[in-house]
Protein backbone atom coordinates (compact mmCIF):
# COMPACT_ATOMS: atom_id res chain seq x y z
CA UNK A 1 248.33 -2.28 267.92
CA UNK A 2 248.13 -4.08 264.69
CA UNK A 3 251.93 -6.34 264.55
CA UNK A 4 254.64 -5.33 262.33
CA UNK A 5 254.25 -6.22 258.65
CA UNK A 6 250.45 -6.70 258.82
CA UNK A 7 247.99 -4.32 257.13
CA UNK A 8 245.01 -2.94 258.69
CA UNK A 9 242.09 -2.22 256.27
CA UNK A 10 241.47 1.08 255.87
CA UNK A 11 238.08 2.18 254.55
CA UNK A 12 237.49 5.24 253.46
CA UNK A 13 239.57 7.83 254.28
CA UNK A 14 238.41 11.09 255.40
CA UNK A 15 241.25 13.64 255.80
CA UNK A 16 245.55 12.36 255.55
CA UNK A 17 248.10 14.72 257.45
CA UNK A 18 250.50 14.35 254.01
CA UNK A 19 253.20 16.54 255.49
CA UNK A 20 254.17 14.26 258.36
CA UNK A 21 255.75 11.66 256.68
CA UNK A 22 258.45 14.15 255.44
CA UNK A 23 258.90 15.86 258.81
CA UNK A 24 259.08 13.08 261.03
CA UNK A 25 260.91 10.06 261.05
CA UNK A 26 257.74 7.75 262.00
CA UNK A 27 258.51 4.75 264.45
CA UNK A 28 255.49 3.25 265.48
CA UNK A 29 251.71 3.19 264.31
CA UNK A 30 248.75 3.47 267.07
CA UNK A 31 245.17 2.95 265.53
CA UNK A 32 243.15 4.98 267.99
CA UNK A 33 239.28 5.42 268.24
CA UNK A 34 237.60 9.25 268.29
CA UNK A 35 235.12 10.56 271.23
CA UNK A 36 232.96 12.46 268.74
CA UNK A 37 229.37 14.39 268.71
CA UNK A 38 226.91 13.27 266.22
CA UNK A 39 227.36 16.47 264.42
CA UNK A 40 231.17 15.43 264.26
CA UNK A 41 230.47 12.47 262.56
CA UNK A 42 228.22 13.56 260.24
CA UNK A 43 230.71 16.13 258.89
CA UNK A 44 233.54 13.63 258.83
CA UNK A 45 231.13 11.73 256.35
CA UNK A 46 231.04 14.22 254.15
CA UNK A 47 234.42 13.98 253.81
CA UNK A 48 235.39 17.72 255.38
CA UNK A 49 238.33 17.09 257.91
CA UNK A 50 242.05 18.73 258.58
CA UNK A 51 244.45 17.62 260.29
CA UNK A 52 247.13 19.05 258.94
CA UNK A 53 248.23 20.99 261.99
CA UNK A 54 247.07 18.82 264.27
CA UNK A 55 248.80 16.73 267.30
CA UNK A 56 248.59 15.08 270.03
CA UNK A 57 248.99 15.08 273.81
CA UNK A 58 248.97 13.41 277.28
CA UNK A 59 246.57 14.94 279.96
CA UNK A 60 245.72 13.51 282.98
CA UNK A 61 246.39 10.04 281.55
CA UNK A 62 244.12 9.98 278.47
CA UNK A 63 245.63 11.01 275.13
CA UNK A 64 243.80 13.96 273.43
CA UNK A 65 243.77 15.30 269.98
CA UNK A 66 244.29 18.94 269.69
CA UNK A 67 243.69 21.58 266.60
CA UNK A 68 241.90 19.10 264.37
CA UNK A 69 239.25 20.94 262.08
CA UNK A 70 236.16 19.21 261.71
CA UNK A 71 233.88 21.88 260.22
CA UNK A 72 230.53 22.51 261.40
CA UNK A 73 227.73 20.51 259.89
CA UNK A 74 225.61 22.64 258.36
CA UNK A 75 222.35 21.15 258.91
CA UNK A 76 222.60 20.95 262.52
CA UNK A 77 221.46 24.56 263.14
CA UNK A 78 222.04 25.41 267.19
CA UNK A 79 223.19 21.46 268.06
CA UNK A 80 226.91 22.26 266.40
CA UNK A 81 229.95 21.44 267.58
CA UNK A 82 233.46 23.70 267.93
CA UNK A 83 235.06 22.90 265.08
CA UNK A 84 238.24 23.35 266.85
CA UNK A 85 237.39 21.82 269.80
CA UNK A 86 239.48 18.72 272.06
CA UNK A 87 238.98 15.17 271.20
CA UNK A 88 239.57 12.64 273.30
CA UNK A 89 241.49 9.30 272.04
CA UNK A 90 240.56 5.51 272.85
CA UNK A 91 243.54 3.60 273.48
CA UNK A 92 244.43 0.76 275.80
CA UNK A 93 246.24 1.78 279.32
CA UNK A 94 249.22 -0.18 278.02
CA UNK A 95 249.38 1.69 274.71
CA UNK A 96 248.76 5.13 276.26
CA UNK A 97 251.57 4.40 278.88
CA UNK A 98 253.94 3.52 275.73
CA UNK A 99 253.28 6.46 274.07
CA UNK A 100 253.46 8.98 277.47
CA UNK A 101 256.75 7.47 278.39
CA UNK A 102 258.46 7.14 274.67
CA UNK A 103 257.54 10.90 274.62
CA UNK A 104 258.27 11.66 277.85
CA UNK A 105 262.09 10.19 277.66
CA UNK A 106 263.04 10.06 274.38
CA UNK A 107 261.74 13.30 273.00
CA UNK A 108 259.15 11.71 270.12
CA UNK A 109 255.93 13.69 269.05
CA UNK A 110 252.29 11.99 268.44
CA UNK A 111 251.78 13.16 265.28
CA UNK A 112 248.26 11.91 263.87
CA UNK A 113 248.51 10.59 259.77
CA UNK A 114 244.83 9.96 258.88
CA UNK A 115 241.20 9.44 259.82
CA UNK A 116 239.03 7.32 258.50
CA UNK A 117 235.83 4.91 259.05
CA UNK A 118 237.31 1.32 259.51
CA UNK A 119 234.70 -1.81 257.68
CA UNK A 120 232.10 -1.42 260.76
CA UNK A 121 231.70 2.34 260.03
CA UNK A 122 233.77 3.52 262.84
CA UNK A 123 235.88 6.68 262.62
CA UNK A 124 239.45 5.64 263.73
CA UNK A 125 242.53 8.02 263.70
CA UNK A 126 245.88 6.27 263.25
CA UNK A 127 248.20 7.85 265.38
CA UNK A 128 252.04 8.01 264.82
CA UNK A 129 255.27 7.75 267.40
CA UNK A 130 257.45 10.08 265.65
CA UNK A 131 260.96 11.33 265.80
CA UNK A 132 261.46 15.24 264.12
CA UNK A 133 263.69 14.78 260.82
CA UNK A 134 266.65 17.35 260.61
CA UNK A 135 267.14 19.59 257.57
CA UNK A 136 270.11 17.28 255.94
CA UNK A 137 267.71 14.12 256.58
CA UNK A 138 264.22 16.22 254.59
CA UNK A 139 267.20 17.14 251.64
CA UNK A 140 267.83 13.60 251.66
CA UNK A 141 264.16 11.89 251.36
CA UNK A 142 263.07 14.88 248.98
CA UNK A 143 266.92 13.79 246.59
CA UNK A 144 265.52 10.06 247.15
CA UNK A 145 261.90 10.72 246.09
CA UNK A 146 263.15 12.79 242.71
CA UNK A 147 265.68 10.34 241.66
CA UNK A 148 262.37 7.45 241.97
CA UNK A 149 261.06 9.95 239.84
CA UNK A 150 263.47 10.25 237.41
CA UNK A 151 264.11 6.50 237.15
CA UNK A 152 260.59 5.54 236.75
CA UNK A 153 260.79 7.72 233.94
CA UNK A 154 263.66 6.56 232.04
CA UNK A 155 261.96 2.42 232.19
CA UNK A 156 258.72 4.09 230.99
CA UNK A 157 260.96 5.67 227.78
CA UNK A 158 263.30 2.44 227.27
CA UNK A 159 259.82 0.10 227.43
């Protein structure tokens, strides 16, 4: 885990869950490696990934992805992959036992916010701790995002 403040570089990135950020409140990032097939990888480099819907989960002590769409590479004839199919996360024991008891106690999701290839040409997922907003608290960022909006506006008209 990367300390507070400091800024991992991010290469290029292959597919951003955009909706999180206004459901959930996030609290902590994870950046987490991906078990994938060769096929897998090959389609992430193209640059044809969702995980929109996507989450993920504690099983048996490893942390897995679940309902990520990586589509099948079309090259690849039989050799494919499920494009829905599990992927398993690389953490560290002590990160994966942070995450399994801050959602285990304190009701927080593992929401994942985007995958990309880090500078040695690694796919990496960062992974969020995240509270669920309420309906008042989404009114509230959406009101705070428009009035940005709207102010940015007026300095670009006043010079």
């Amino acid at each position: 885990m990367a300390p507070k403040g400091s800024q991992r570089t991010v290469g290029k990135i292959v597919a951003e869950n955009r909706k999180a950020r206004f459901n959930y409140e996030i609290v902590d990032t994870y950046e987490a490696g991906l078990v994938l097939t060769g096929t897998e990888v090959k389609s992430l480099r193209d640059g044809k990934a969702n995980i929109a819907e996507s989450y993920a989960t504690n099983e048996g002590g490893e942390i897995w992805l679940i309902n990520s769409h990586l589509p099948e590479y079309l090259q690849a004839n039989r050799f494919n992959h499920a494009p829905r199919r599990r992927r398993k996360l690389l953490l560290s024991q002590r990160e994966i036992h942070k995450l399994t008891s801050a959602v285990s106690r304190d009701g927080m999701s593992l929401v994942p916010l985007k995958i990309y290839f880090n500078e040695k040409g690694r796919a990496k997922l960062e992974l969020a701790l995240a509270r669920g907003k309420k309906l008042h608290d989404k009114r509230e960022s959406e009101k705070e995002r428009d009035w940005n909006r709207q102010k940015g506006r007026l300095l670009r008209e006043r010079g």
